[in-house]
PDB file of N, CA and C in Angstrom:
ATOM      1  N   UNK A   1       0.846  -1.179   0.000  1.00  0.00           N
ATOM      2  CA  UNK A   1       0.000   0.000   0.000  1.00  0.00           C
ATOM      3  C   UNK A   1       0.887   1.237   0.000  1.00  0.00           C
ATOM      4  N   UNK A   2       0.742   2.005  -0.857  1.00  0.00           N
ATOM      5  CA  UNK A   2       1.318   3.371  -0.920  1.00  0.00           C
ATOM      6  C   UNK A   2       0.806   3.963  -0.562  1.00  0.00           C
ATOM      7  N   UNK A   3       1.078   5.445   0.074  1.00  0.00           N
ATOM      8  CA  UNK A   3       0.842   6.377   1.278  1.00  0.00           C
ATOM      9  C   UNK A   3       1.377   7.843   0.773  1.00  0.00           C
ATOM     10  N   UNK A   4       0.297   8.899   0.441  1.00  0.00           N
ATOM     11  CA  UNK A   4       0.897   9.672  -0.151  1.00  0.00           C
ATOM     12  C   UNK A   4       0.977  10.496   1.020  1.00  0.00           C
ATOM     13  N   UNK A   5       2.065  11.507   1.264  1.00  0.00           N
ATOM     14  CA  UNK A   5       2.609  12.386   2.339  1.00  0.00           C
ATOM     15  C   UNK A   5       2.943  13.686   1.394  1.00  0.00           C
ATOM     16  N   UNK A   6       1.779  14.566   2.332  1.00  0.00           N
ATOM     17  CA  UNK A   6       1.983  16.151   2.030  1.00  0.00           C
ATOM     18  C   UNK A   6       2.880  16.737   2.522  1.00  0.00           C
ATOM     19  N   UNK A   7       4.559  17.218   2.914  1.00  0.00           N
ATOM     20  CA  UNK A   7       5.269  17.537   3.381  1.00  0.00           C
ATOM     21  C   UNK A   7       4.854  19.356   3.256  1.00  0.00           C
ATOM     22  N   UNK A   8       4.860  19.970   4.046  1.00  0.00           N
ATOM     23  CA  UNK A   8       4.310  21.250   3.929  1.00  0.00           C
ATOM     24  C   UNK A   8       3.352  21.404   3.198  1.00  0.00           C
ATOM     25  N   UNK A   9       4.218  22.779   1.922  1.00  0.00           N
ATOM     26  CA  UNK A   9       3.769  22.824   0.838  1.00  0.00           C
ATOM     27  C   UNK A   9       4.131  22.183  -0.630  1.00  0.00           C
ATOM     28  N   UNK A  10       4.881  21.326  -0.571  1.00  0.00           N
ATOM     29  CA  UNK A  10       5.708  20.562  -1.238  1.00  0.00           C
ATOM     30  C   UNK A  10       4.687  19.465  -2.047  1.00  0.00           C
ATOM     31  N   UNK A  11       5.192  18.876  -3.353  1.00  0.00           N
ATOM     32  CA  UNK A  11       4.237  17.847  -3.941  1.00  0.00           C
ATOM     33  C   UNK A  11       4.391  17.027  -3.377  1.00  0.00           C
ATOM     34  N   UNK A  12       3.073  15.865  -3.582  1.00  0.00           N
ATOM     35  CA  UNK A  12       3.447  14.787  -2.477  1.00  0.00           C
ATOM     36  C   UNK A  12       4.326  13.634  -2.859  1.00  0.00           C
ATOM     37  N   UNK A  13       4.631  13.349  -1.875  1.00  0.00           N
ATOM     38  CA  UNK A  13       5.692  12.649  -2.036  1.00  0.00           C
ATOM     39  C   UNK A  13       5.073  10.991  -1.504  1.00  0.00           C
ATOM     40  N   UNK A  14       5.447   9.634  -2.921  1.00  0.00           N
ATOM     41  CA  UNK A  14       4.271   8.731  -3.103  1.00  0.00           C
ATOM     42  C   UNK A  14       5.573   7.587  -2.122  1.00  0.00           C
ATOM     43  N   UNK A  15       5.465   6.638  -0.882  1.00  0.00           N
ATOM     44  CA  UNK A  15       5.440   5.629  -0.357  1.00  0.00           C
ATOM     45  C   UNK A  15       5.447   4.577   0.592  1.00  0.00           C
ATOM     46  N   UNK A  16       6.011   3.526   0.692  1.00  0.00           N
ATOM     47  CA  UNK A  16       5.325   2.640   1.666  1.00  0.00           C
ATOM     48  C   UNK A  16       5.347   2.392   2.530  1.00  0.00           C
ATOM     49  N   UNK A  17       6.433   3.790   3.040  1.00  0.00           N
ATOM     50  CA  UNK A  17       6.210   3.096   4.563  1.00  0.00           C
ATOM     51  C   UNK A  17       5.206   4.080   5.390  1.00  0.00           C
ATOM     52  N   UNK A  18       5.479   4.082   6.761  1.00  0.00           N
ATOM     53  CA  UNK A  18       4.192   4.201   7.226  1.00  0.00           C
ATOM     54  C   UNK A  18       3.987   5.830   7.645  1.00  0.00           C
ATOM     55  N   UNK A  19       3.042   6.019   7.882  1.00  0.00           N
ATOM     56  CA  UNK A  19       3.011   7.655   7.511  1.00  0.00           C
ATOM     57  C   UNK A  19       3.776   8.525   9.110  1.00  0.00           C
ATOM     58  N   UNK A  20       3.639   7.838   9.653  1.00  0.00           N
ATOM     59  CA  UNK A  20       4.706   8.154  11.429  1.00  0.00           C
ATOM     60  C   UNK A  20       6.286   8.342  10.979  1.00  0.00           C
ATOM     61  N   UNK A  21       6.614   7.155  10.367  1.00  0.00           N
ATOM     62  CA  UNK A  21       7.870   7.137  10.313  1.00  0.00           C
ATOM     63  C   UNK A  21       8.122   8.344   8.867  1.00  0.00           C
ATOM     64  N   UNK A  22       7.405   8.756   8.066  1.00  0.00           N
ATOM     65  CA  UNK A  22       7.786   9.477   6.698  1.00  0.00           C
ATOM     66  C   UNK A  22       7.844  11.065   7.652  1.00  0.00           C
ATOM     67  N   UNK A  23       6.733  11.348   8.590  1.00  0.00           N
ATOM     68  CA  UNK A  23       6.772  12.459   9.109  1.00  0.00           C
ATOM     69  C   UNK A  23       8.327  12.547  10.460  1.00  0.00           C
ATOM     70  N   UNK A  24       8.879  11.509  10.832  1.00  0.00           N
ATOM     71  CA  UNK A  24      10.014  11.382  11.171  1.00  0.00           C
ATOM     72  C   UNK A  24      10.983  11.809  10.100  1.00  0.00           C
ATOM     73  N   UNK A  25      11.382  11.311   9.319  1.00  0.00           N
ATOM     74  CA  UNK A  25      11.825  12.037   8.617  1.00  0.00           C
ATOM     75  C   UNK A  25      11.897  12.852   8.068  1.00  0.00           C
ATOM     76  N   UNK A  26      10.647  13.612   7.564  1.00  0.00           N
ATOM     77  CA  UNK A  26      10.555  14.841   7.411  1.00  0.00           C
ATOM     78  C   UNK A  26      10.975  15.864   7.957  1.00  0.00           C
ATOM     79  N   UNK A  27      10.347  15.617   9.429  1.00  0.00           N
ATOM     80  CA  UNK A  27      11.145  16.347  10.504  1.00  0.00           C
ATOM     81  C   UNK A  27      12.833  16.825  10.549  1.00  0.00           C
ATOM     82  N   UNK A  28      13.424  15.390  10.671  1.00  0.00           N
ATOM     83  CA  UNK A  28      14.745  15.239  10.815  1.00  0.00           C
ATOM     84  C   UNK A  28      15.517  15.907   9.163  1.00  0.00           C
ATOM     85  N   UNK A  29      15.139  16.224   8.279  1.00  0.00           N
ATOM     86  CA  UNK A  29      15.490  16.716   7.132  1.00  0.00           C
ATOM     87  C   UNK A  29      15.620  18.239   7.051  1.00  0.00           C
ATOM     88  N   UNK A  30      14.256  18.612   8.040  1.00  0.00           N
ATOM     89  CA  UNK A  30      13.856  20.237   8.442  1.00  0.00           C
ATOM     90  C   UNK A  30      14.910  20.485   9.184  1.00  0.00           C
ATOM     91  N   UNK A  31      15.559  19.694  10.059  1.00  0.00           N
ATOM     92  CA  UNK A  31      16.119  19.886  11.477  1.00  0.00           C
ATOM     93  C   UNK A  31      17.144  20.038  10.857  1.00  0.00           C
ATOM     94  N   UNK A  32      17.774  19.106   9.587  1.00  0.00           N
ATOM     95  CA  UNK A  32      19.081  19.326   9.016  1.00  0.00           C
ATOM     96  C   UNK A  32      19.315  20.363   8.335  1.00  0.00           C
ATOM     97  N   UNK A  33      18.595  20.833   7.510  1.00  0.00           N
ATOM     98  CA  UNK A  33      18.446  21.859   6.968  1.00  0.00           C
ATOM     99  C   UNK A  33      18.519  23.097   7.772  1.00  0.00           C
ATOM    100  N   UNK A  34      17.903  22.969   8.909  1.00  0.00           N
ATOM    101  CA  UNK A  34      18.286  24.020   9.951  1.00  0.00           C
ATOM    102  C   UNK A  34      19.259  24.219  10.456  1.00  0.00           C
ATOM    103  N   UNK A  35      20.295  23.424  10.684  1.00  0.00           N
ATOM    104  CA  UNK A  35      21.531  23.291  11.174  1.00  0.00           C
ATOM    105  C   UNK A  35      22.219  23.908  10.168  1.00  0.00           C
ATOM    106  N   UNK A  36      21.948  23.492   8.943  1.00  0.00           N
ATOM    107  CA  UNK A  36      23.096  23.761   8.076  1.00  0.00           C
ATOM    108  C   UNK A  36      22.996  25.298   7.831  1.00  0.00           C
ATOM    109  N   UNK A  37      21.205  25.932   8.071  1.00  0.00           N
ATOM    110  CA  UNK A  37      21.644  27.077   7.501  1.00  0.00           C
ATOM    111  C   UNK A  37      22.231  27.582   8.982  1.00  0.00           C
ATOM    112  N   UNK A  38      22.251  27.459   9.674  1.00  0.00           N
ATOM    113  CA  UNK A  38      22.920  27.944  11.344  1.00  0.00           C
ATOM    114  C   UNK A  38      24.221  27.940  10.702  1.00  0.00           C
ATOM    115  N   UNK A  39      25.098  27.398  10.827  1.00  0.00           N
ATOM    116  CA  UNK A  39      26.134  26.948  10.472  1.00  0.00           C
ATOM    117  C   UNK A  39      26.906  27.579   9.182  1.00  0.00           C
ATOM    118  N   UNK A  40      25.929  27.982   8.306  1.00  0.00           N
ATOM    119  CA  UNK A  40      26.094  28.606   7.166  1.00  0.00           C
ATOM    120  C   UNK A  40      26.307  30.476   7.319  1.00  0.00           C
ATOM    121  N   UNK A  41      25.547  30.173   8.567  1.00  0.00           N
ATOM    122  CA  UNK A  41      25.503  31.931   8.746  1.00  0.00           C
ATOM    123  C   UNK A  41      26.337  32.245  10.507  1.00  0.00           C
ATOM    124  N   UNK A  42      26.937  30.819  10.892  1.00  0.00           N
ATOM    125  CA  UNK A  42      27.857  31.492  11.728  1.00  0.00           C
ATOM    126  C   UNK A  42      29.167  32.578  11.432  1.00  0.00           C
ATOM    127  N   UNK A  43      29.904  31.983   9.958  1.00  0.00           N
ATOM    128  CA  UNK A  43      30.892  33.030  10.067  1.00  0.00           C
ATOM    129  C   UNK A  43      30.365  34.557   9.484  1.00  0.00           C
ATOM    130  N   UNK A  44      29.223  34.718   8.852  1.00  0.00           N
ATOM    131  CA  UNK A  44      28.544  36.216   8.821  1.00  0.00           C
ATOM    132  C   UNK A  44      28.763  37.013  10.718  1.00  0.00           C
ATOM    133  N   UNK A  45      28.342  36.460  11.547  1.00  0.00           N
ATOM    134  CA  UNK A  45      28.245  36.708  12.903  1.00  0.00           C
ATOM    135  C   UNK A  45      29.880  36.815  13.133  1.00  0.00           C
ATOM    136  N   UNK A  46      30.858  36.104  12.826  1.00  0.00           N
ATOM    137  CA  UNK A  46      31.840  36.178  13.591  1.00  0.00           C
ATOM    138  C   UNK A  46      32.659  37.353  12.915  1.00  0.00           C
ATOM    139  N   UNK A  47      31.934  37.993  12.128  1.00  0.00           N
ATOM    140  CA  UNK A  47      32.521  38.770  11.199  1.00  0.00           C
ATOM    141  C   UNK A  47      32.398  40.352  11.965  1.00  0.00           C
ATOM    142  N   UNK A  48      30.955  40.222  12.375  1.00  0.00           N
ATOM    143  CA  UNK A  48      30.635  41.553  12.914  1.00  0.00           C
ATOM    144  C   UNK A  48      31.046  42.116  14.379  1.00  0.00           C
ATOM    145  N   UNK A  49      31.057  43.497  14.149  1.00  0.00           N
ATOM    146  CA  UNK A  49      32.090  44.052  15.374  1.00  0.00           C
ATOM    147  C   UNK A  49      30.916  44.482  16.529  1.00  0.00           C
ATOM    148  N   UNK A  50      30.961  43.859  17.742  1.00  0.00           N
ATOM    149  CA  UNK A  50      29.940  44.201  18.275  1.00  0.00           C
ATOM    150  C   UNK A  50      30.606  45.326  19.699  1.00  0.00           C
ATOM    151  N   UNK A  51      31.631  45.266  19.678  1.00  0.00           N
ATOM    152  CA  UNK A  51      32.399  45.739  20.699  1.00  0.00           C
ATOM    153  C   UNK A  51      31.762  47.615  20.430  1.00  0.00           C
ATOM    154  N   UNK A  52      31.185  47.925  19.433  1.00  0.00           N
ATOM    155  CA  UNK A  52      30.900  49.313  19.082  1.00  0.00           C
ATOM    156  C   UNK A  52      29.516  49.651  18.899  1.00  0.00           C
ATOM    157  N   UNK A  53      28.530  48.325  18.648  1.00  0.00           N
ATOM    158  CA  UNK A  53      27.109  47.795  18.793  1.00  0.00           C
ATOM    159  C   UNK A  53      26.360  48.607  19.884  1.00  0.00           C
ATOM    160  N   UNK A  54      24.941  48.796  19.944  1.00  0.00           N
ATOM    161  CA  UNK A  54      24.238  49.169  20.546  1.00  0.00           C
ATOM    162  C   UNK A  54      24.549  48.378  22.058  1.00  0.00           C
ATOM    163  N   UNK A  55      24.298  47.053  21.982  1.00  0.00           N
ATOM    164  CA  UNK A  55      24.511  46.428  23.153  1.00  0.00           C
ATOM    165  C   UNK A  55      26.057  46.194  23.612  1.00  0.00           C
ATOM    166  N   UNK A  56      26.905  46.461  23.311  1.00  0.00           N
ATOM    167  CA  UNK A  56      28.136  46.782  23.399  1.00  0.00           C
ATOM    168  C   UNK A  56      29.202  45.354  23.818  1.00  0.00           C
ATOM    169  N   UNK A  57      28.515  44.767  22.717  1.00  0.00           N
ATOM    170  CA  UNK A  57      29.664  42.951  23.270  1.00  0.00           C
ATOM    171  C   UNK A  57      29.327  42.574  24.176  1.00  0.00           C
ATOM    172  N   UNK A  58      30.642  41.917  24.865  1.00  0.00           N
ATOM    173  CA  UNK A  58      31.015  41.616  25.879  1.00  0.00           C
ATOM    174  C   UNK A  58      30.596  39.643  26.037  1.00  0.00           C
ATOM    175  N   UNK A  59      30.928  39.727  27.145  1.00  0.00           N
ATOM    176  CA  UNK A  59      30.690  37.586  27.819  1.00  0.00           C
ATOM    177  C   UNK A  59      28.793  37.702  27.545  1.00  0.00           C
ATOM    178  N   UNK A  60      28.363  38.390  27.331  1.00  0.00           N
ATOM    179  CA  UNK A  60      26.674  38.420  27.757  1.00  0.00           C
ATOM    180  C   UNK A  60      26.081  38.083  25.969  1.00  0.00           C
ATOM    181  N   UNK A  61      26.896  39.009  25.283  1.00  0.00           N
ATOM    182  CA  UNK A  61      25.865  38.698  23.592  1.00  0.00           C
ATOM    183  C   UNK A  61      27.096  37.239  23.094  1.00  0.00           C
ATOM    184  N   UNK A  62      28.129  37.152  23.445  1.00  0.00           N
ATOM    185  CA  UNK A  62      28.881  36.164  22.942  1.00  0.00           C
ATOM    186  C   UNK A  62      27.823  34.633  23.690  1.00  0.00           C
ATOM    187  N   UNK A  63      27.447  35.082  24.528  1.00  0.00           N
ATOM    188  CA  UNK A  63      27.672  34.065  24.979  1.00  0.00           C
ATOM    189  C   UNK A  63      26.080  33.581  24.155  1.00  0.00           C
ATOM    190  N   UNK A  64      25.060  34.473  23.929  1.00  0.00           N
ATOM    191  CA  UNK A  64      23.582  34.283  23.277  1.00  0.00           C
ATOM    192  C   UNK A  64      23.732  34.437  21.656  1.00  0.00           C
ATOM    193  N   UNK A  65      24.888  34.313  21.123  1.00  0.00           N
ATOM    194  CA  UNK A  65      25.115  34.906  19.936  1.00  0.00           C
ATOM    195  C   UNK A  65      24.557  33.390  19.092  1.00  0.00           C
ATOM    196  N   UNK A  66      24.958  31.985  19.390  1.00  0.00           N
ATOM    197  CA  UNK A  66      25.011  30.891  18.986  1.00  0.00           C
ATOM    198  C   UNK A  66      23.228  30.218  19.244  1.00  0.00           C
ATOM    199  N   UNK A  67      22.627  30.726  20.110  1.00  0.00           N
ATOM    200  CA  UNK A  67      21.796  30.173  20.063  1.00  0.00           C
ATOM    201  C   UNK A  67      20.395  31.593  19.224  1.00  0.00           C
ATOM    202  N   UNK A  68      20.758  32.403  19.474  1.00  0.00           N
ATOM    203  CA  UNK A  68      20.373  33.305  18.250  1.00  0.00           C
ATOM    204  C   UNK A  68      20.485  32.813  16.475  1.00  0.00           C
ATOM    205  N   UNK A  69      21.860  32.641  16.347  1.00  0.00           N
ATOM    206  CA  UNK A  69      21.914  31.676  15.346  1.00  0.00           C
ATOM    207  C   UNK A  69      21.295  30.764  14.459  1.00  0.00           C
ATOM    208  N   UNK A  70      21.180  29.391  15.651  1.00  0.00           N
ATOM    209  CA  UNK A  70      20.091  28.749  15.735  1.00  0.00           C
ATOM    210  C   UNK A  70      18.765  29.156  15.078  1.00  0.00           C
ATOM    211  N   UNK A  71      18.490  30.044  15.878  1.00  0.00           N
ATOM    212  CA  UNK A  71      17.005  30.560  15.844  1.00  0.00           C
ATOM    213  C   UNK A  71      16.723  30.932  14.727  1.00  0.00           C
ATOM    214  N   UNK A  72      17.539  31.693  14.330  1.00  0.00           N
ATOM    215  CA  UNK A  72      17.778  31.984  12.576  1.00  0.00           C
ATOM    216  C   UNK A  72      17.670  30.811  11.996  1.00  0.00           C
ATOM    217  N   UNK A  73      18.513  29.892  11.557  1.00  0.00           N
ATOM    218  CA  UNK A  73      18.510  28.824  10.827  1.00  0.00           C
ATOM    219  C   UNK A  73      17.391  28.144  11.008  1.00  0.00           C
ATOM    220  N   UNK A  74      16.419  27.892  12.299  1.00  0.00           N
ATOM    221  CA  UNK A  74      15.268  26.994  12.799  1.00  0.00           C
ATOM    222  C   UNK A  74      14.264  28.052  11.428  1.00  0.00           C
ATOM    223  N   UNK A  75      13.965  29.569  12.055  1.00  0.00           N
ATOM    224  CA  UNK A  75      12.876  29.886  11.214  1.00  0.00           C
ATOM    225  C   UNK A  75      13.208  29.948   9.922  1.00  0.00           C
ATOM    226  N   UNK A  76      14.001  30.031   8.806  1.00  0.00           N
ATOM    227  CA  UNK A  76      14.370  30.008   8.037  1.00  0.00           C
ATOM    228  C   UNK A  76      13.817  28.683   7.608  1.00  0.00           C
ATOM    229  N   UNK A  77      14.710  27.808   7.739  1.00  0.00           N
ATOM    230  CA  UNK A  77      14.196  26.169   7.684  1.00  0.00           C
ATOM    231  C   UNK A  77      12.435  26.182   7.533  1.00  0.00           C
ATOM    232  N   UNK A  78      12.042  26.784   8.512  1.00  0.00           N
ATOM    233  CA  UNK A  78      10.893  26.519   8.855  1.00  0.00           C
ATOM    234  C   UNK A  78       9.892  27.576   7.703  1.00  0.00           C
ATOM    235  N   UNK A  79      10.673  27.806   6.968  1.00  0.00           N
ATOM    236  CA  UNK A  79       9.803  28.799   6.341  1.00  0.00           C
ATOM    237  C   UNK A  79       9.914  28.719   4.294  1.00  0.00           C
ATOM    238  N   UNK A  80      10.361  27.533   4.278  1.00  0.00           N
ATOM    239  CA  UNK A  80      11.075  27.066   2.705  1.00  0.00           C
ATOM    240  C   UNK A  80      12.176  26.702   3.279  1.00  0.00           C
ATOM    241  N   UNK A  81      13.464  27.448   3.413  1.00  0.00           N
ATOM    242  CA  UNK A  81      15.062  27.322   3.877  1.00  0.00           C
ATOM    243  C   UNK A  81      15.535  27.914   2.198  1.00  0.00           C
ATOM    244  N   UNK A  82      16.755  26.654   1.623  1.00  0.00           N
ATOM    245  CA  UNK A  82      17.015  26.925   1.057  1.00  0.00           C
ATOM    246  C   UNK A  82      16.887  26.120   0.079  1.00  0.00           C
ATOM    247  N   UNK A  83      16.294  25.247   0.312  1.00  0.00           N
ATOM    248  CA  UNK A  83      15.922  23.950  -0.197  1.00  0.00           C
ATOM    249  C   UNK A  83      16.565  22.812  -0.054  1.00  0.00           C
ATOM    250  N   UNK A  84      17.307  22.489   1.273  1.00  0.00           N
ATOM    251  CA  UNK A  84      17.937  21.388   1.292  1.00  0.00           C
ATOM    252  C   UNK A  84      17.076  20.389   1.846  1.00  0.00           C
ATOM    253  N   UNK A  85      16.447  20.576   2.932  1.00  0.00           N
ATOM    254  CA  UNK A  85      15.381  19.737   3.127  1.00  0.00           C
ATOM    255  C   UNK A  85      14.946  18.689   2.158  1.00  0.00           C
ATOM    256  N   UNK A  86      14.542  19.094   1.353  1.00  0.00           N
ATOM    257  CA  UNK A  86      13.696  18.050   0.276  1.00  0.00           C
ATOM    258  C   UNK A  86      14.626  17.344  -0.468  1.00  0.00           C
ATOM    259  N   UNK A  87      15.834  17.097  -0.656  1.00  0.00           N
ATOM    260  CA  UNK A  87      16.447  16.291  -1.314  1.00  0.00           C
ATOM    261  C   UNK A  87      17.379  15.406  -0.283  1.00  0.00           C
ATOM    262  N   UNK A  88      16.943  15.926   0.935  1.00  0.00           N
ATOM    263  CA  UNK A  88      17.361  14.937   2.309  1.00  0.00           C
ATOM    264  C   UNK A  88      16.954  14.122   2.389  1.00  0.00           C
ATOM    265  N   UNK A  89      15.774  14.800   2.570  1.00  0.00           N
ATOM    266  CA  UNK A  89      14.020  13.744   2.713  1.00  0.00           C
ATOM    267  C   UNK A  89      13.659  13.004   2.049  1.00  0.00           C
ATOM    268  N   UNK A  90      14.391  12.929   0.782  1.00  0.00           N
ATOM    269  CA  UNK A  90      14.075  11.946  -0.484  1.00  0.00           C
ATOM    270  C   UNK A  90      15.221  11.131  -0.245  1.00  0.00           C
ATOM    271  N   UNK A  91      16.148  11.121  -0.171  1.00  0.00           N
ATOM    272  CA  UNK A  91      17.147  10.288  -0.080  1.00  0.00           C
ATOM    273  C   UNK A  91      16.571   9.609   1.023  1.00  0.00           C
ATOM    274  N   UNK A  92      16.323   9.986   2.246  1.00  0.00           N
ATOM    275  CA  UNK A  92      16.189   9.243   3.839  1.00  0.00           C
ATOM    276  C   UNK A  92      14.973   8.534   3.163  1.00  0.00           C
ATOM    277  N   UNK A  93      13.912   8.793   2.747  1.00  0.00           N
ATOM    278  CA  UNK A  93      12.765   8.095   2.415  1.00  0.00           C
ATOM    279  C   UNK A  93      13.521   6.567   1.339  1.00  0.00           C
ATOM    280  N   UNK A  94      14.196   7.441   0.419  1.00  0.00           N
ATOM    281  CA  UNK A  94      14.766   6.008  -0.825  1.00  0.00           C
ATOM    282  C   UNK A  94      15.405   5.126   0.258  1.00  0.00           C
ATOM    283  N   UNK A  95      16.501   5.530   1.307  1.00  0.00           N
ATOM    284  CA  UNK A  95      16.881   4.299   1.623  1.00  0.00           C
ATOM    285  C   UNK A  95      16.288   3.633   2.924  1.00  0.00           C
ATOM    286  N   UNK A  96      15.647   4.332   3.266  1.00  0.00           N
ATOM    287  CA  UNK A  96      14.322   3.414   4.592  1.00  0.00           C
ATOM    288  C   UNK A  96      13.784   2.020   3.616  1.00  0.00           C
ATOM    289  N   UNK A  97      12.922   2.822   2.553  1.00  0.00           N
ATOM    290  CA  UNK A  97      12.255   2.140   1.946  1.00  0.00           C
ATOM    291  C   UNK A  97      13.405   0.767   1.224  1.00  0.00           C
ATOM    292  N   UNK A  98      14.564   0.997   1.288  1.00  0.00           N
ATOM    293  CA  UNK A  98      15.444  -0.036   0.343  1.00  0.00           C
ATOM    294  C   UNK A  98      15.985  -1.336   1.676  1.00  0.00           C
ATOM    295  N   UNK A  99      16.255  -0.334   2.870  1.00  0.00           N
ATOM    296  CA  UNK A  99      16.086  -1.276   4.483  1.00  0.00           C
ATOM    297  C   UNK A  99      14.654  -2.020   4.344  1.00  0.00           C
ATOM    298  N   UNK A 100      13.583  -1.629   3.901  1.00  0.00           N
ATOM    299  CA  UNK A 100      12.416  -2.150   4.243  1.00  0.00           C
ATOM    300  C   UNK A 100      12.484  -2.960   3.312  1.00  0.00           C
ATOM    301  N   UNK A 101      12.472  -3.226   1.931  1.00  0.00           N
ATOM    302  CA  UNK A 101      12.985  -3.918   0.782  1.00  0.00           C
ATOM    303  C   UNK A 101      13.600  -5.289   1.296  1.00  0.00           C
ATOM    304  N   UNK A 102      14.773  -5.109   1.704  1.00  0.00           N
ATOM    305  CA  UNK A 102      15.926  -6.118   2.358  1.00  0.00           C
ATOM    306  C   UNK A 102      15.412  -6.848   3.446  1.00  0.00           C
ATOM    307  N   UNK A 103      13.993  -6.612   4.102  1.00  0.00           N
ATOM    308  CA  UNK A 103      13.738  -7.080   5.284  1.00  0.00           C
ATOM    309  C   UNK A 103      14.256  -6.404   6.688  1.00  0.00           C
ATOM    310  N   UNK A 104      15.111  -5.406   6.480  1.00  0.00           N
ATOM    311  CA  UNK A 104      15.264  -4.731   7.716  1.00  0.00           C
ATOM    312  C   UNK A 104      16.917  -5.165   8.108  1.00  0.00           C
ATOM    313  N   UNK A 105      17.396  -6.138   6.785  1.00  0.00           N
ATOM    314  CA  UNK A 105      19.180  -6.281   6.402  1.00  0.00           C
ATOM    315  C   UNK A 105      19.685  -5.081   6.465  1.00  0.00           C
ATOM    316  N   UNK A 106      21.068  -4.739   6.395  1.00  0.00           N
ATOM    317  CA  UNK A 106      22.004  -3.841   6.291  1.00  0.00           C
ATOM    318  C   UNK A 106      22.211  -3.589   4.952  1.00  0.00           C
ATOM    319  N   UNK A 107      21.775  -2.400   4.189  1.00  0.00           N
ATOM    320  CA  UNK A 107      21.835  -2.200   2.658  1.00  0.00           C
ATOM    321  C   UNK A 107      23.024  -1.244   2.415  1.00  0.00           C
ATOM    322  N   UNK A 108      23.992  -2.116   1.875  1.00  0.00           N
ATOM    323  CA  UNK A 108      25.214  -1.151   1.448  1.00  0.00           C
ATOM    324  C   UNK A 108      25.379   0.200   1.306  1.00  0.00           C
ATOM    325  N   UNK A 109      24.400   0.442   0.138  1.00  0.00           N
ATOM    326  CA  UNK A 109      23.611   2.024  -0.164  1.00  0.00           C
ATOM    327  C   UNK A 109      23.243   2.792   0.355  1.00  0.00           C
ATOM    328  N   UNK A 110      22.673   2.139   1.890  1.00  0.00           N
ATOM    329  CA  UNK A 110      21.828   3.107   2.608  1.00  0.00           C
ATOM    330  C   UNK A 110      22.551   3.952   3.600  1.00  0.00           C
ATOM    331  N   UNK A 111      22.528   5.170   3.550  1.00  0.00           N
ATOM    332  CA  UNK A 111      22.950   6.011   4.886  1.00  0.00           C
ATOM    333  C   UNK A 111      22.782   6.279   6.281  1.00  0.00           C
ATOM    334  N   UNK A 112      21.794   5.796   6.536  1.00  0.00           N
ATOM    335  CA  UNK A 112      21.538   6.079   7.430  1.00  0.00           C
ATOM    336  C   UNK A 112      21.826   5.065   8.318  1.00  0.00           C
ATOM    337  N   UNK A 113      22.258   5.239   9.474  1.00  0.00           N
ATOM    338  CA  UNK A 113      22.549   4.313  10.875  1.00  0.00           C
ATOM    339  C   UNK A 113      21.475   3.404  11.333  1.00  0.00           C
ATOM    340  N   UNK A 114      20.659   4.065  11.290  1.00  0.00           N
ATOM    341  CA  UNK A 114      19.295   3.319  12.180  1.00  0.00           C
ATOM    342  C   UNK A 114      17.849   3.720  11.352  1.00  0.00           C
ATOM    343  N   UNK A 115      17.170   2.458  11.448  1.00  0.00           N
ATOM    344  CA  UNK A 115      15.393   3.405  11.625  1.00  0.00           C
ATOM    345  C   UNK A 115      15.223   4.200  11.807  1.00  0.00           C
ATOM    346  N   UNK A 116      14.056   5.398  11.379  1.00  0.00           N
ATOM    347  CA  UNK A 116      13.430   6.107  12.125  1.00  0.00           C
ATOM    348  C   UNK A 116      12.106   5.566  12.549  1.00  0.00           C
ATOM    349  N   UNK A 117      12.251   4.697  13.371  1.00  0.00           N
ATOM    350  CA  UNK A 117      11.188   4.276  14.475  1.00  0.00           C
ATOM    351  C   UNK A 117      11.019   4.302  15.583  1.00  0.00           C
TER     352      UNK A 117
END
């Protein structure tokens, strides 16, 4: 039985496994995508001079600067991103489904460590 999954606004995306575990991954694709744009826009931040800033540096914005970051990359993600998400999510979906294929064997191909169950 195939299982079609609306990922946002995205076309749907057509298969068999079960609709818990596709929204697991989905998730975990958003989450990557979020990281990466975090990560993508840390050295923009390490660039800027805050020592002359309204809030004036110091141990207090260094220390909230990273999870600000974050926060950036989360809504971003959460809002399109940049489109990495969806070609995560397709890959994690191809090789679940190629584990599920194999009986739940170890598939050369597949990336991922574990289930998402």
């Amino acid at each position: 039985m195939n299982a079609s999954i609306l990922p946002l606004a995205d076309q749907p995306v057509a298969t068999s496994l079960p609709p818990a575990q596709v929204a697991k991954a989905w998730k975990a694709a958003r989450d990557f995508e979020a990281m990466a744009l975090g990560q993508l826009l840390q050295p923009m931040f390490a660039t800027v001079d805050t020592a002359h800033g309204v809030f004036g540096g110091g141990s207090g914005e260094e220390a909230w600067t990273p999870m600000f970051i974050d926060a950036i990359g989360k809504n971003l993600a959460a809002h399109g991103g940049i489109g990495i998400a969806r070609p995560v999510f397709a890959e994690m979906l191809r090789a679940q489904e190629a584990r599920t294929q194999n009986g739940g064997g170890r598939d050369a191909s597949a990336t991922l460590p574990e289930r998402l169950e």
